[in-house]
N, C-alpha and C. Protein backbone atom coordinates (compact mmCIF):
# COMPACT_ATOMS: atom_id res chain seq x y z
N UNK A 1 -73.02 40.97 59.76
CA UNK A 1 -73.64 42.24 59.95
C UNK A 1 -73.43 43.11 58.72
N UNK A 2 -72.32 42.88 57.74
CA UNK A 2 -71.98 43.57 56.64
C UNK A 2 -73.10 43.11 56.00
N UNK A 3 -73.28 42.21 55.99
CA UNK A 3 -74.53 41.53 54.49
C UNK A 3 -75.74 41.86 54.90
N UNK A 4 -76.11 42.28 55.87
CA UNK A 4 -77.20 43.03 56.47
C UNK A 4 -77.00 44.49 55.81
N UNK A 5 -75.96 44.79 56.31
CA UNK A 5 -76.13 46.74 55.53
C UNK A 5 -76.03 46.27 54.15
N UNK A 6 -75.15 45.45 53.63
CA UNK A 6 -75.44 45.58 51.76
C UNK A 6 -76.52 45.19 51.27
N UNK A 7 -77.43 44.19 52.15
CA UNK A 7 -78.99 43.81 51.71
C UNK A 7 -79.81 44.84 52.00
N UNK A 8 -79.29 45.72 52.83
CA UNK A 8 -80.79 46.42 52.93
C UNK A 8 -79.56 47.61 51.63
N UNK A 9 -79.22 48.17 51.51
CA UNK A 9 -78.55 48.83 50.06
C UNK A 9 -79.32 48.60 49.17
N UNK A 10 -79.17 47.50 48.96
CA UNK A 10 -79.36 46.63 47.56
C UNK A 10 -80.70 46.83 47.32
N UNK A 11 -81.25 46.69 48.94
CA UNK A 11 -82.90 46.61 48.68
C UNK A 11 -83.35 48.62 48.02
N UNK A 12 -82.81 48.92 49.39
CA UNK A 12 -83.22 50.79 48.82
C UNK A 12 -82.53 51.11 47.04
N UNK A 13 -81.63 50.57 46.89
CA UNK A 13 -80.81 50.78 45.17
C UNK A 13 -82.24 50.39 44.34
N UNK A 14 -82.39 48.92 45.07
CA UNK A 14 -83.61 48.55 43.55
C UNK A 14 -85.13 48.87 43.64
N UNK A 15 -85.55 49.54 44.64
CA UNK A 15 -86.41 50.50 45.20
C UNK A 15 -86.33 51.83 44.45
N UNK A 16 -85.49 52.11 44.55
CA UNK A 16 -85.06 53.30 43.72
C UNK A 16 -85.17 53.35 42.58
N UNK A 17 -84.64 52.94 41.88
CA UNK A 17 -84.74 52.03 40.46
C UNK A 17 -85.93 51.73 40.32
N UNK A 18 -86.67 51.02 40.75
CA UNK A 18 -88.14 50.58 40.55
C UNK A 18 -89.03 52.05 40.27
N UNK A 19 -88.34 53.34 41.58
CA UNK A 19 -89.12 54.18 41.40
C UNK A 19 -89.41 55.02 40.37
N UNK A 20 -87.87 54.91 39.94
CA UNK A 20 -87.38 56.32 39.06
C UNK A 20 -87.62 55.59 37.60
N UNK A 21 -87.89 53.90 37.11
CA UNK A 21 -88.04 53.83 35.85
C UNK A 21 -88.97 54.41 35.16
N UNK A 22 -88.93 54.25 33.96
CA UNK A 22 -90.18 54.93 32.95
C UNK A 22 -90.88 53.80 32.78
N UNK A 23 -92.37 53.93 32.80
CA UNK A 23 -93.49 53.14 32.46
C UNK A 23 -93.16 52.59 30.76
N UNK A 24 -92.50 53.08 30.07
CA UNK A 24 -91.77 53.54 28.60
C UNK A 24 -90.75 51.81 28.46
N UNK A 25 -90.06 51.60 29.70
CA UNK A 25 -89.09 50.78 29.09
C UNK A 25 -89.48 49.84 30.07
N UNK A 26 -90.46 48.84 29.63
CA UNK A 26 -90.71 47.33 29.65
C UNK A 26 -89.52 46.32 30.84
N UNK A 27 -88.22 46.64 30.10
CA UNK A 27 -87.23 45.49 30.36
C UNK A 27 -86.83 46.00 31.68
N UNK A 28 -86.94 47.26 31.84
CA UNK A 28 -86.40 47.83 33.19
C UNK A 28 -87.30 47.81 34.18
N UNK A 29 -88.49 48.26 33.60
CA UNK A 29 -89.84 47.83 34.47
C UNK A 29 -89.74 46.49 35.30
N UNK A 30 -89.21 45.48 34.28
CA UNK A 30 -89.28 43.81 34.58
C UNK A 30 -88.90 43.42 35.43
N UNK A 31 -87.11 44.36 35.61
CA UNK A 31 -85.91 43.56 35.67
C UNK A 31 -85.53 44.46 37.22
N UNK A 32 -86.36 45.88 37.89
CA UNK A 32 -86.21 46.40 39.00
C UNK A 32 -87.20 45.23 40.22
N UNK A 33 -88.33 45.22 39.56
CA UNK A 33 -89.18 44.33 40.49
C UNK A 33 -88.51 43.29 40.75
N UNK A 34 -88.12 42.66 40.07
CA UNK A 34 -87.31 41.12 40.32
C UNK A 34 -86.38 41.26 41.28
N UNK A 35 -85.12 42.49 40.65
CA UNK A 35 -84.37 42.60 41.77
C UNK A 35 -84.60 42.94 43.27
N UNK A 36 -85.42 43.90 43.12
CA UNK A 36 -85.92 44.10 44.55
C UNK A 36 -86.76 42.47 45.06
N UNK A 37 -87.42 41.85 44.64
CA UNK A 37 -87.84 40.73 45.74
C UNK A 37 -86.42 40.37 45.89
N UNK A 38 -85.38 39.62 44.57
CA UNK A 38 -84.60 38.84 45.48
C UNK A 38 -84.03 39.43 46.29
N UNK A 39 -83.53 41.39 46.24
CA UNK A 39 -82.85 41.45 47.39
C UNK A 39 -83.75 41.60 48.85
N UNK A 40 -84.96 41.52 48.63
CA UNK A 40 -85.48 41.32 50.02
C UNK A 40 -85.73 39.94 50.39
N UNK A 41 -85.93 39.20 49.64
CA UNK A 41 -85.68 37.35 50.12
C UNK A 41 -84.22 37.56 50.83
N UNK A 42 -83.05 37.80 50.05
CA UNK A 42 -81.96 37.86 50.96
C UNK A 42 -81.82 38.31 52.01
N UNK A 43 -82.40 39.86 51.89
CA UNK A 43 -82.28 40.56 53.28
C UNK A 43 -83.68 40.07 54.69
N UNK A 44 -84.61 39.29 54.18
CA UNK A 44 -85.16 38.34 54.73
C UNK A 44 -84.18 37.31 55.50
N UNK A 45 -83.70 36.77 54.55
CA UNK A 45 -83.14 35.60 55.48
C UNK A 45 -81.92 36.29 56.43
N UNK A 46 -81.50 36.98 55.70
CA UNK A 46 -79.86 37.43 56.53
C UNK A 46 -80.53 38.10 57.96
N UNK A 47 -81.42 39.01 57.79
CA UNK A 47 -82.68 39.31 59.22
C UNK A 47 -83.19 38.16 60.08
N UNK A 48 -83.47 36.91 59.71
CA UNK A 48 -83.35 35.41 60.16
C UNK A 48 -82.53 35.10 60.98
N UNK A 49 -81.06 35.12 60.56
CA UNK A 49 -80.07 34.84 61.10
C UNK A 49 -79.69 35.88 61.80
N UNK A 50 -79.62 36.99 61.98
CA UNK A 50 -79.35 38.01 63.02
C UNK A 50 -80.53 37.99 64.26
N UNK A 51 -81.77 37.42 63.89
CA UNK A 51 -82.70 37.10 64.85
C UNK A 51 -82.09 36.42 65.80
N UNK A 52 -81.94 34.58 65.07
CA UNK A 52 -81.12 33.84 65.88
C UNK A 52 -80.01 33.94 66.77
N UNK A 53 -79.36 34.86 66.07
CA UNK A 53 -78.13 35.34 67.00
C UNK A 53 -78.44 36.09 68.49
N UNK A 54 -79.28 36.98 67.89
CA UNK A 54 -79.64 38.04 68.90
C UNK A 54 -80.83 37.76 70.25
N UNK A 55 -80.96 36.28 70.18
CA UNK A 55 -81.49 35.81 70.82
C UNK A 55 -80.99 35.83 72.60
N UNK A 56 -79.64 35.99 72.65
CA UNK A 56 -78.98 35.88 73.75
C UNK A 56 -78.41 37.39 73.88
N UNK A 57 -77.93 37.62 75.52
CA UNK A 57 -77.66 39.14 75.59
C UNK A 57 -76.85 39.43 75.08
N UNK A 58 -76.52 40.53 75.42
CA UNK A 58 -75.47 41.52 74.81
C UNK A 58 -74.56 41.05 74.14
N UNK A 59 -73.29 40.25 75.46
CA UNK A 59 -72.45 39.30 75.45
C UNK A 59 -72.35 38.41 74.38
N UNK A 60 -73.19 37.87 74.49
CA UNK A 60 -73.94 36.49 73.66
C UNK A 60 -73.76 36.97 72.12
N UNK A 61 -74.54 38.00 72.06
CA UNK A 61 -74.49 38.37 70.61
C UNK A 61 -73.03 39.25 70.42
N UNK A 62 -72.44 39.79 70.86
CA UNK A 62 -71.27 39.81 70.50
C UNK A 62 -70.17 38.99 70.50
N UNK A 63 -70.68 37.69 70.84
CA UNK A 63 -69.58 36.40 71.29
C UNK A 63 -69.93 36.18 70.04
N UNK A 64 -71.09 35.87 69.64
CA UNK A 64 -71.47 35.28 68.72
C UNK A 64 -71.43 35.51 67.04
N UNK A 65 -71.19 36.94 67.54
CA UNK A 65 -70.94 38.16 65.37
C UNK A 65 -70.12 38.06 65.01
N UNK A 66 -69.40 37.83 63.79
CA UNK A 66 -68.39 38.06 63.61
C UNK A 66 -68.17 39.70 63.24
N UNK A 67 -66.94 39.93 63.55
CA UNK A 67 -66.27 41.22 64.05
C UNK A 67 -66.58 41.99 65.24
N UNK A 68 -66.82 41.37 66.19
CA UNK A 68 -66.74 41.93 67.47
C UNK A 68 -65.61 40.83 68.38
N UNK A 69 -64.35 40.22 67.82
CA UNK A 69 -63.75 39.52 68.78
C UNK A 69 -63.05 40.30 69.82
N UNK A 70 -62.59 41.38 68.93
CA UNK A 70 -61.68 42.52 69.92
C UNK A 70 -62.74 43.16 71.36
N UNK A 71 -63.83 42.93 70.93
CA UNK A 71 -64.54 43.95 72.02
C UNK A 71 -64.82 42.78 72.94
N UNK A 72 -65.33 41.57 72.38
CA UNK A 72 -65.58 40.52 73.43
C UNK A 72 -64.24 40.35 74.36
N UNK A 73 -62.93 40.29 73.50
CA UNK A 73 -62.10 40.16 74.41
C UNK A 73 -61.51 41.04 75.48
N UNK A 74 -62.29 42.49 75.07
CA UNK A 74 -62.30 43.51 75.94
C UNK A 74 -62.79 43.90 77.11
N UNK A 75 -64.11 43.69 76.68
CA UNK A 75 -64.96 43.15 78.16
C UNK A 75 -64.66 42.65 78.84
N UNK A 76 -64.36 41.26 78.60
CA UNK A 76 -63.79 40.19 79.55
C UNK A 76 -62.30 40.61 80.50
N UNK A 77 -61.70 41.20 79.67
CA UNK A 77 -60.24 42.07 80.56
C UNK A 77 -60.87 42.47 81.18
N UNK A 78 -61.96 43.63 80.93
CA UNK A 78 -62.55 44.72 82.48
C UNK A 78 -63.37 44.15 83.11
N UNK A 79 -63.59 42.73 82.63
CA UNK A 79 -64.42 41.99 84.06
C UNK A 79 -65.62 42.95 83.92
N UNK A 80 -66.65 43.10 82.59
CA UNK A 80 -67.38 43.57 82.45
C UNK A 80 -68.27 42.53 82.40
N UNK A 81 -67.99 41.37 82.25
CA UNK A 81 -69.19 40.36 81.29
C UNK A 81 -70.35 40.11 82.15
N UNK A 82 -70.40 39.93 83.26
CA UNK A 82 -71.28 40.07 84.19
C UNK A 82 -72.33 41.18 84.13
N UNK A 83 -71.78 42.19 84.03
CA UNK A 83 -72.36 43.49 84.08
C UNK A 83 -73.53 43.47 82.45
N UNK A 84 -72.95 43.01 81.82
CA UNK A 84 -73.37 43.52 80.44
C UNK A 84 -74.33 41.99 80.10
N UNK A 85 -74.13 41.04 80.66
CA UNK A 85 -75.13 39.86 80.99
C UNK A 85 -76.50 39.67 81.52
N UNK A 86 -76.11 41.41 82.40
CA UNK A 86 -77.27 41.65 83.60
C UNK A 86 -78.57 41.90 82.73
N UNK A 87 -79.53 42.05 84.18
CA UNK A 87 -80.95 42.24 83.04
C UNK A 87 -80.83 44.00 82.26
N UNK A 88 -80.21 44.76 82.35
CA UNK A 88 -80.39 46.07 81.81
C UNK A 88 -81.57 46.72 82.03
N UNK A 89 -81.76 47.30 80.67
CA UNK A 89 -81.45 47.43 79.76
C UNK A 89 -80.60 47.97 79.29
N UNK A 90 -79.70 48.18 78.36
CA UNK A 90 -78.75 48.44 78.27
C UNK A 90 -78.66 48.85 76.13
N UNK A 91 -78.30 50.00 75.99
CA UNK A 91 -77.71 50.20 74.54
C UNK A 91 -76.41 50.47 74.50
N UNK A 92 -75.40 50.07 73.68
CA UNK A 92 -74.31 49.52 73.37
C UNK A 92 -73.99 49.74 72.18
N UNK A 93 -73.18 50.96 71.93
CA UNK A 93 -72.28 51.56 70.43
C UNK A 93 -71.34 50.64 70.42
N UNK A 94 -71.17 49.53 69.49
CA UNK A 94 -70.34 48.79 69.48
C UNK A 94 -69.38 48.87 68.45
N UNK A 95 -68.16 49.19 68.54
CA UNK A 95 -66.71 49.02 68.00
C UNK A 95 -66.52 47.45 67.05
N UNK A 96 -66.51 47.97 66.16
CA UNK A 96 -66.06 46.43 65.10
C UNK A 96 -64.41 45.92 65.80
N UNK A 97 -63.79 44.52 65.29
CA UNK A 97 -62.93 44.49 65.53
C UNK A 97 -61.71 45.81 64.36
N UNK A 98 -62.27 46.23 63.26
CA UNK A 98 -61.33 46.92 62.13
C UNK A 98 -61.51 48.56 63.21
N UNK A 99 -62.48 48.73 63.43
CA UNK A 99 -62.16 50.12 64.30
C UNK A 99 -61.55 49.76 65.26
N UNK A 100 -61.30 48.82 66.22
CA UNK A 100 -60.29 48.61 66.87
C UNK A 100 -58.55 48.70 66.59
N UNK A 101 -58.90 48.16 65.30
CA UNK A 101 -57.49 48.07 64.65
C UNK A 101 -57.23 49.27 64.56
N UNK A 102 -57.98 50.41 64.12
CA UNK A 102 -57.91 51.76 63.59
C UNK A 102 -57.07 52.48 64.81
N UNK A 103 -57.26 52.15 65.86
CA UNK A 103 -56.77 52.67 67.11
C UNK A 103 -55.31 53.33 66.59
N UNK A 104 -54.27 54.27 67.26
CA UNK A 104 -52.81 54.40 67.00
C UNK A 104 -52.37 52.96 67.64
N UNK A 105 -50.86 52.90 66.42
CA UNK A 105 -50.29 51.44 67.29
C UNK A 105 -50.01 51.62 68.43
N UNK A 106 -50.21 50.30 69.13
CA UNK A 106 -49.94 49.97 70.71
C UNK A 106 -50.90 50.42 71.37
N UNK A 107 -52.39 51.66 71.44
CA UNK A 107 -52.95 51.75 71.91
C UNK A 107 -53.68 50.45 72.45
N UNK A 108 -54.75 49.57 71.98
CA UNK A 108 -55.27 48.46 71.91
C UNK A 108 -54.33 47.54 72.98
N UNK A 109 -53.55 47.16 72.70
CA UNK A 109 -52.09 45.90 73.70
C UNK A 109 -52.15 46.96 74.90
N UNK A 110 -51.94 48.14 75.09
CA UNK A 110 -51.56 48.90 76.03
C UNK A 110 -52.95 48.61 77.40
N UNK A 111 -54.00 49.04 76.59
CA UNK A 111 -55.80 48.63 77.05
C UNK A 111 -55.81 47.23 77.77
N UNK A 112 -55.52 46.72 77.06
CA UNK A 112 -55.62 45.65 77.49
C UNK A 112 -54.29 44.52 78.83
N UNK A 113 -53.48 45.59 78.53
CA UNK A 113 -52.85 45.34 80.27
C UNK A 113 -53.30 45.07 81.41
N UNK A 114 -53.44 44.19 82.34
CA UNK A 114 -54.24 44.63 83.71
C UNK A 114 -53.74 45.54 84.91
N UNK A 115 -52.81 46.23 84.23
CA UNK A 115 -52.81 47.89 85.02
C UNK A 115 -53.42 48.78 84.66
N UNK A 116 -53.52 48.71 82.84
CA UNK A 116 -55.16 49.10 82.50
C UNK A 116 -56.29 49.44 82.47
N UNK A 117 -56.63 48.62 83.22
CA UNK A 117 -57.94 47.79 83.46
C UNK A 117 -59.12 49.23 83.68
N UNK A 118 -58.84 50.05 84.64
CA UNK A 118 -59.50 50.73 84.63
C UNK A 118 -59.71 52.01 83.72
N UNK A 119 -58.63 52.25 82.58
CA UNK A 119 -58.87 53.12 81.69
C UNK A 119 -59.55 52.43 80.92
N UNK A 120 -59.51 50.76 80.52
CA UNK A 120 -60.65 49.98 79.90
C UNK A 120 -61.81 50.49 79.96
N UNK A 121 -61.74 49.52 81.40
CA UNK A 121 -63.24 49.72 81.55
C UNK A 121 -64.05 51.41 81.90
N UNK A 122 -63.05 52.32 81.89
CA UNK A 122 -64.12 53.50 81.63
C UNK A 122 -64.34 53.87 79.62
N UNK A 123 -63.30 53.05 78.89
CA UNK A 123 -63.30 53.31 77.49
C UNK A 123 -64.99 52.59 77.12
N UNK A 124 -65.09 51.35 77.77
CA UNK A 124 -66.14 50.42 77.34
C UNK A 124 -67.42 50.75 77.76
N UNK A 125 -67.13 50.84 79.03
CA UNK A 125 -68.42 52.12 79.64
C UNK A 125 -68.94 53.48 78.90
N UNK A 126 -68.19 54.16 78.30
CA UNK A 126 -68.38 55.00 77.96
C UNK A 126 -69.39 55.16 76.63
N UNK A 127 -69.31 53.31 75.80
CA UNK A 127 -70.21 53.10 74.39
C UNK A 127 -71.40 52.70 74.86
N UNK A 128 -71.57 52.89 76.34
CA UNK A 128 -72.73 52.07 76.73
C UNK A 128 -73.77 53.57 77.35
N UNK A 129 -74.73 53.07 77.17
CA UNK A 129 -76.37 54.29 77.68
C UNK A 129 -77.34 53.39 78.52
N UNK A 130 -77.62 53.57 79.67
CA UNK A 130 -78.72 52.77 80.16
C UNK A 130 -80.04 52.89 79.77
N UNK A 131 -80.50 51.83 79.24
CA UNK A 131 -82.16 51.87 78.18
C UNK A 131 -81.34 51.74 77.21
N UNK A 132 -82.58 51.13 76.59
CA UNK A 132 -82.93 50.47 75.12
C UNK A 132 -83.36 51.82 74.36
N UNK A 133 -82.37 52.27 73.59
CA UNK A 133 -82.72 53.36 72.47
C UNK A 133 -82.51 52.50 71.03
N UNK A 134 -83.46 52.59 70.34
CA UNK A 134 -83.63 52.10 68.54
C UNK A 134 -83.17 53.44 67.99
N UNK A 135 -82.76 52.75 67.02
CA UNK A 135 -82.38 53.76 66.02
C UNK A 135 -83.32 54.84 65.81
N UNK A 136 -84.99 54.62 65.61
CA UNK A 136 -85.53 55.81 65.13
C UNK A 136 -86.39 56.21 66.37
N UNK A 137 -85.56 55.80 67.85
CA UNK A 137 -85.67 56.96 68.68
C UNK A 137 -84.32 57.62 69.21
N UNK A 138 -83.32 57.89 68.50
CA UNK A 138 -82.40 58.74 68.50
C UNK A 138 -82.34 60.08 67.67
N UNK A 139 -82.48 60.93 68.73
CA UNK A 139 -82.56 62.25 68.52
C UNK A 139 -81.15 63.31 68.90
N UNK A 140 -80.95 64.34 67.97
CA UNK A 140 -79.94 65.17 67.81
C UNK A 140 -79.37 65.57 69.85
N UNK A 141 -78.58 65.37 69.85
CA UNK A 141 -77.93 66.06 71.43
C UNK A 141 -76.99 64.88 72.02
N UNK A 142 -76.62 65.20 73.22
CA UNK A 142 -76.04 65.07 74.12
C UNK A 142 -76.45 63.62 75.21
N UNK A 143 -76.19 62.84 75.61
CA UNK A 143 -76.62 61.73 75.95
C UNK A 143 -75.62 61.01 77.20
N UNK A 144 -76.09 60.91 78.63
CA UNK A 144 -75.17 60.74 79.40
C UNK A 144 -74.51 58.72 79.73
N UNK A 145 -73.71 58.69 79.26
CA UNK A 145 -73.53 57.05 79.77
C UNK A 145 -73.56 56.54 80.52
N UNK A 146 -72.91 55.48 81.10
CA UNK A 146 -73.28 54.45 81.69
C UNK A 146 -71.20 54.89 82.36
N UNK A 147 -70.64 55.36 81.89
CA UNK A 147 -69.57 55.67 82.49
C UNK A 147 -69.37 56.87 82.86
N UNK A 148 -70.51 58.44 83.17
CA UNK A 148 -70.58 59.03 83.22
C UNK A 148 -70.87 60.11 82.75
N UNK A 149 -70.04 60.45 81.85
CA UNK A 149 -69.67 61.42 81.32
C UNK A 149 -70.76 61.56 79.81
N UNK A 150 -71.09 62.45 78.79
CA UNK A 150 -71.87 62.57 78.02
C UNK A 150 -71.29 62.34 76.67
N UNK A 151 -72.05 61.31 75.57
CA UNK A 151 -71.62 61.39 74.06
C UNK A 151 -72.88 62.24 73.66
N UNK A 152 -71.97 62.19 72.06
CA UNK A 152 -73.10 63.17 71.55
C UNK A 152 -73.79 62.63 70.10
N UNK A 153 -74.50 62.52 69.95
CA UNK A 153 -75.66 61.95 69.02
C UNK A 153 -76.02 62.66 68.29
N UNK A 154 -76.04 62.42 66.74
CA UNK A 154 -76.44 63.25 65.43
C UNK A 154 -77.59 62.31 64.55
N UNK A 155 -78.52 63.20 63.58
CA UNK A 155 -78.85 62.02 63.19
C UNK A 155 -78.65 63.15 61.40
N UNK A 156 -78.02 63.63 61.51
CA UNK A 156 -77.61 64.37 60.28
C UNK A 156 -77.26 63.85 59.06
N UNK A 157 -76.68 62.77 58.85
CA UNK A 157 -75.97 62.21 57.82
C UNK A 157 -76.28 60.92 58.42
N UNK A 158 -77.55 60.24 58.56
CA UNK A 158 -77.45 58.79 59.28
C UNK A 158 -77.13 58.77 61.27
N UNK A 159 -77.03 58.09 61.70
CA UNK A 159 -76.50 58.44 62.92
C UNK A 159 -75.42 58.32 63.35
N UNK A 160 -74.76 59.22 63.88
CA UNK A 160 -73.61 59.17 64.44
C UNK A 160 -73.64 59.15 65.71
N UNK A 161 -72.15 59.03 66.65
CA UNK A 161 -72.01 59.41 67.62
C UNK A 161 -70.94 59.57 68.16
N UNK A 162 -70.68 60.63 68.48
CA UNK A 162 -69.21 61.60 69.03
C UNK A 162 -68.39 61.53 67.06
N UNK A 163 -69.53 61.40 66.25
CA UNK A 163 -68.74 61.00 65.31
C UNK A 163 -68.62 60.11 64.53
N UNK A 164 -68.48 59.21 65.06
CA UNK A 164 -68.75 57.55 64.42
C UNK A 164 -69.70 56.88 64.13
N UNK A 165 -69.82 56.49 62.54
CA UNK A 165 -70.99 56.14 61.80
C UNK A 165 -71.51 54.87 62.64
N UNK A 166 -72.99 54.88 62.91
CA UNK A 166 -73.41 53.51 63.09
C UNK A 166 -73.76 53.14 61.57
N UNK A 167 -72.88 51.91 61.39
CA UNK A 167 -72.80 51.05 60.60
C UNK A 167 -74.02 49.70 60.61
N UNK A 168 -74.33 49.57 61.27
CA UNK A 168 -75.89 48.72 61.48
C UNK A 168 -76.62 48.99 62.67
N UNK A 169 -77.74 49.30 62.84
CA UNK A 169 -78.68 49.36 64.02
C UNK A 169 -79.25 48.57 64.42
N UNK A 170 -79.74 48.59 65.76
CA UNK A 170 -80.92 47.95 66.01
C UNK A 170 -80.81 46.68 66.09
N UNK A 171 -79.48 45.83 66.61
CA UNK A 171 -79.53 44.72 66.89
C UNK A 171 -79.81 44.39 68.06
N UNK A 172 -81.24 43.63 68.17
CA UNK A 172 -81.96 43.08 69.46
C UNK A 172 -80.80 42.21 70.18
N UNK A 173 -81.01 42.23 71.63
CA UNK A 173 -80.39 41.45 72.29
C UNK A 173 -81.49 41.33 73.20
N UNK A 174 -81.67 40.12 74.18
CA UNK A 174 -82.28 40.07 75.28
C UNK A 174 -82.22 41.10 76.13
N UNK A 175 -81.14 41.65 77.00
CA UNK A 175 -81.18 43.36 77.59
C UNK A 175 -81.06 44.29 77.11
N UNK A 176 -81.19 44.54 75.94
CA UNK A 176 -80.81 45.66 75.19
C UNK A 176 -80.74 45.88 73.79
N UNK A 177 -80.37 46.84 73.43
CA UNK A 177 -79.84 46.34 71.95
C UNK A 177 -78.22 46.71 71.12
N UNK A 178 -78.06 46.64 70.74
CA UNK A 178 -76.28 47.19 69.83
C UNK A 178 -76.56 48.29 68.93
N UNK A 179 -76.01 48.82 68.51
CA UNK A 179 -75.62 49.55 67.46
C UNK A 179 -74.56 49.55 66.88
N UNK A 180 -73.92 49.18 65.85
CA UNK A 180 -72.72 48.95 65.73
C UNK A 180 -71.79 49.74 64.88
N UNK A 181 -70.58 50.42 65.51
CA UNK A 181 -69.83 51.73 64.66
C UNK A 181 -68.49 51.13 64.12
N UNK A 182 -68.31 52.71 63.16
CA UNK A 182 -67.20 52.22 63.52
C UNK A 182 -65.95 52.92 63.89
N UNK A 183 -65.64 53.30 64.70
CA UNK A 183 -64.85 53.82 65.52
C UNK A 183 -64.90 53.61 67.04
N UNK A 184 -63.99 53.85 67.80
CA UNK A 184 -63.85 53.37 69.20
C UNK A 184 -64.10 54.80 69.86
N UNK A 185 -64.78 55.00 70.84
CA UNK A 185 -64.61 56.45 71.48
C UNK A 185 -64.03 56.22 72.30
N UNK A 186 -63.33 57.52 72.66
CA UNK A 186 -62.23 58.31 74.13
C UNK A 186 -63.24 58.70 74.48
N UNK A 187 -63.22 58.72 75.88
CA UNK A 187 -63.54 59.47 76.63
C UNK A 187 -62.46 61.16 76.89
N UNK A 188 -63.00 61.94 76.77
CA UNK A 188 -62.03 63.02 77.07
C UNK A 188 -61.08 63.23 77.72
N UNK A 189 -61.33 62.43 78.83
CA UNK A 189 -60.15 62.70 80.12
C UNK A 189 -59.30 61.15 79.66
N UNK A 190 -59.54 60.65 78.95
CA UNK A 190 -58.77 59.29 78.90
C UNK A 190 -57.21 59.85 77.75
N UNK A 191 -56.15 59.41 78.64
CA UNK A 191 -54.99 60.06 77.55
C UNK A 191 -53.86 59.27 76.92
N UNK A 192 -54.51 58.88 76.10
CA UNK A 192 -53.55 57.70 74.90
C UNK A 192 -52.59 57.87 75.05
N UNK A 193 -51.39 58.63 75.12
CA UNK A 193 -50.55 59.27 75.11
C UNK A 193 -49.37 58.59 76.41
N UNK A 194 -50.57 58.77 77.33
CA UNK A 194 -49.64 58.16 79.19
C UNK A 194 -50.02 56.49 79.10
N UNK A 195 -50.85 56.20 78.42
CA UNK A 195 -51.31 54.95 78.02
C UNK A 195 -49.73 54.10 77.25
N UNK A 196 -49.61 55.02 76.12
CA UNK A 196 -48.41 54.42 75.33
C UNK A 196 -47.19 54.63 76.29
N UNK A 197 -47.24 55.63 77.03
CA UNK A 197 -45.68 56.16 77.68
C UNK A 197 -45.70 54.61 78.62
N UNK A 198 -46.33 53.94 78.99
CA UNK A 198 -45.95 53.23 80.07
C UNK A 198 -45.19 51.67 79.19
């Protein structure tokens, strides 16, 4: 999913470049066009392979990405996988495994206790929205989940939510699609704190 955001980079960098050269210098003229096909042959194929992936639901494609092991193995603690298998639709802010890591220590081990279980599964619920929202139908506000309570959605600086950069969009799944951040959201009432005390 990284080589996806640096191909499409690479592609807007030599886009850019292509735009801003001078008709004046020949070699740069030459040497932007070129780069831009190969980085869209790349970002072609690497779009290929995220196809393939995304062929299966939610689950599936997060079983299947690398850096989502922490969340796959998260789900599965809250006995979510079923749920998130279902037909949906379903959109899904998804936590890399490194924003997981980002967590304070012991938060993460603590989550994953099965006394837990239910501050889990309202943490995991909470990245989830019922319907299929794409990236360029996300609009500035407030947005209620699938665990209740409301995140909040920017599209100011790219999109965020409650904060946290989506780092790639718009990955199709059979029920839905991903978005993928990076940071983990709290829910407000959820308190890290009585989490670690235990």
């Amino acid at each position: 999913m990284k080589k996806i955001s640096i191909a499409a980079v690479a592609v807007a960098a030599a886009l850019t470049l292509a735009a801003c050269s001078s008709s004046t210098d020949d070699a740069t003229a030459e040497s932007a066009p070129a780069a831009s096909a190969a980085a869209e042959e790349s970002a072609m194929a690497e779009d290929s392979e995220m196809t393939d992936e995304s062929a299966g639901d939610i689950v599936d494609v997060a079983v299947a990405t690398d850096g989502f092991s922490t969340l796959a193995a998260a789900v599965t603690a809250a006995g979510l996988v079923d749920t998130l298998k279902g037909e949906g639709p379903f959109t899904v802010f998804a936590p890399t495994d490194d924003a997981f890591a980002a967590l304070p220590a012991g938060v993460l081990d603590a989550l994953l206790l099965p006394e837990n279980k239910d501050a889990l599964t309202k943490i995991l619920t909470y990245h989830a929205v019922a319907g299929e929202v794409m990236a360029a139908d996300v609009t500035d506000g407030d947005v209620p989940t699938v665990e209740g309570q409301s995140i909040t959605l920017s599209t100011e600086n790219g999109v965020t939510v409650n904060g946290a950069n989506v780092i790639q969009a718009d990955v199709v799944a059979s029920n839905g699609v991903i978005h993928v951040i990076d940071a983990v959201l709290l829910p407000p009432d959820v308190d890290v704190d009585a989490l670690l005390a235990q």
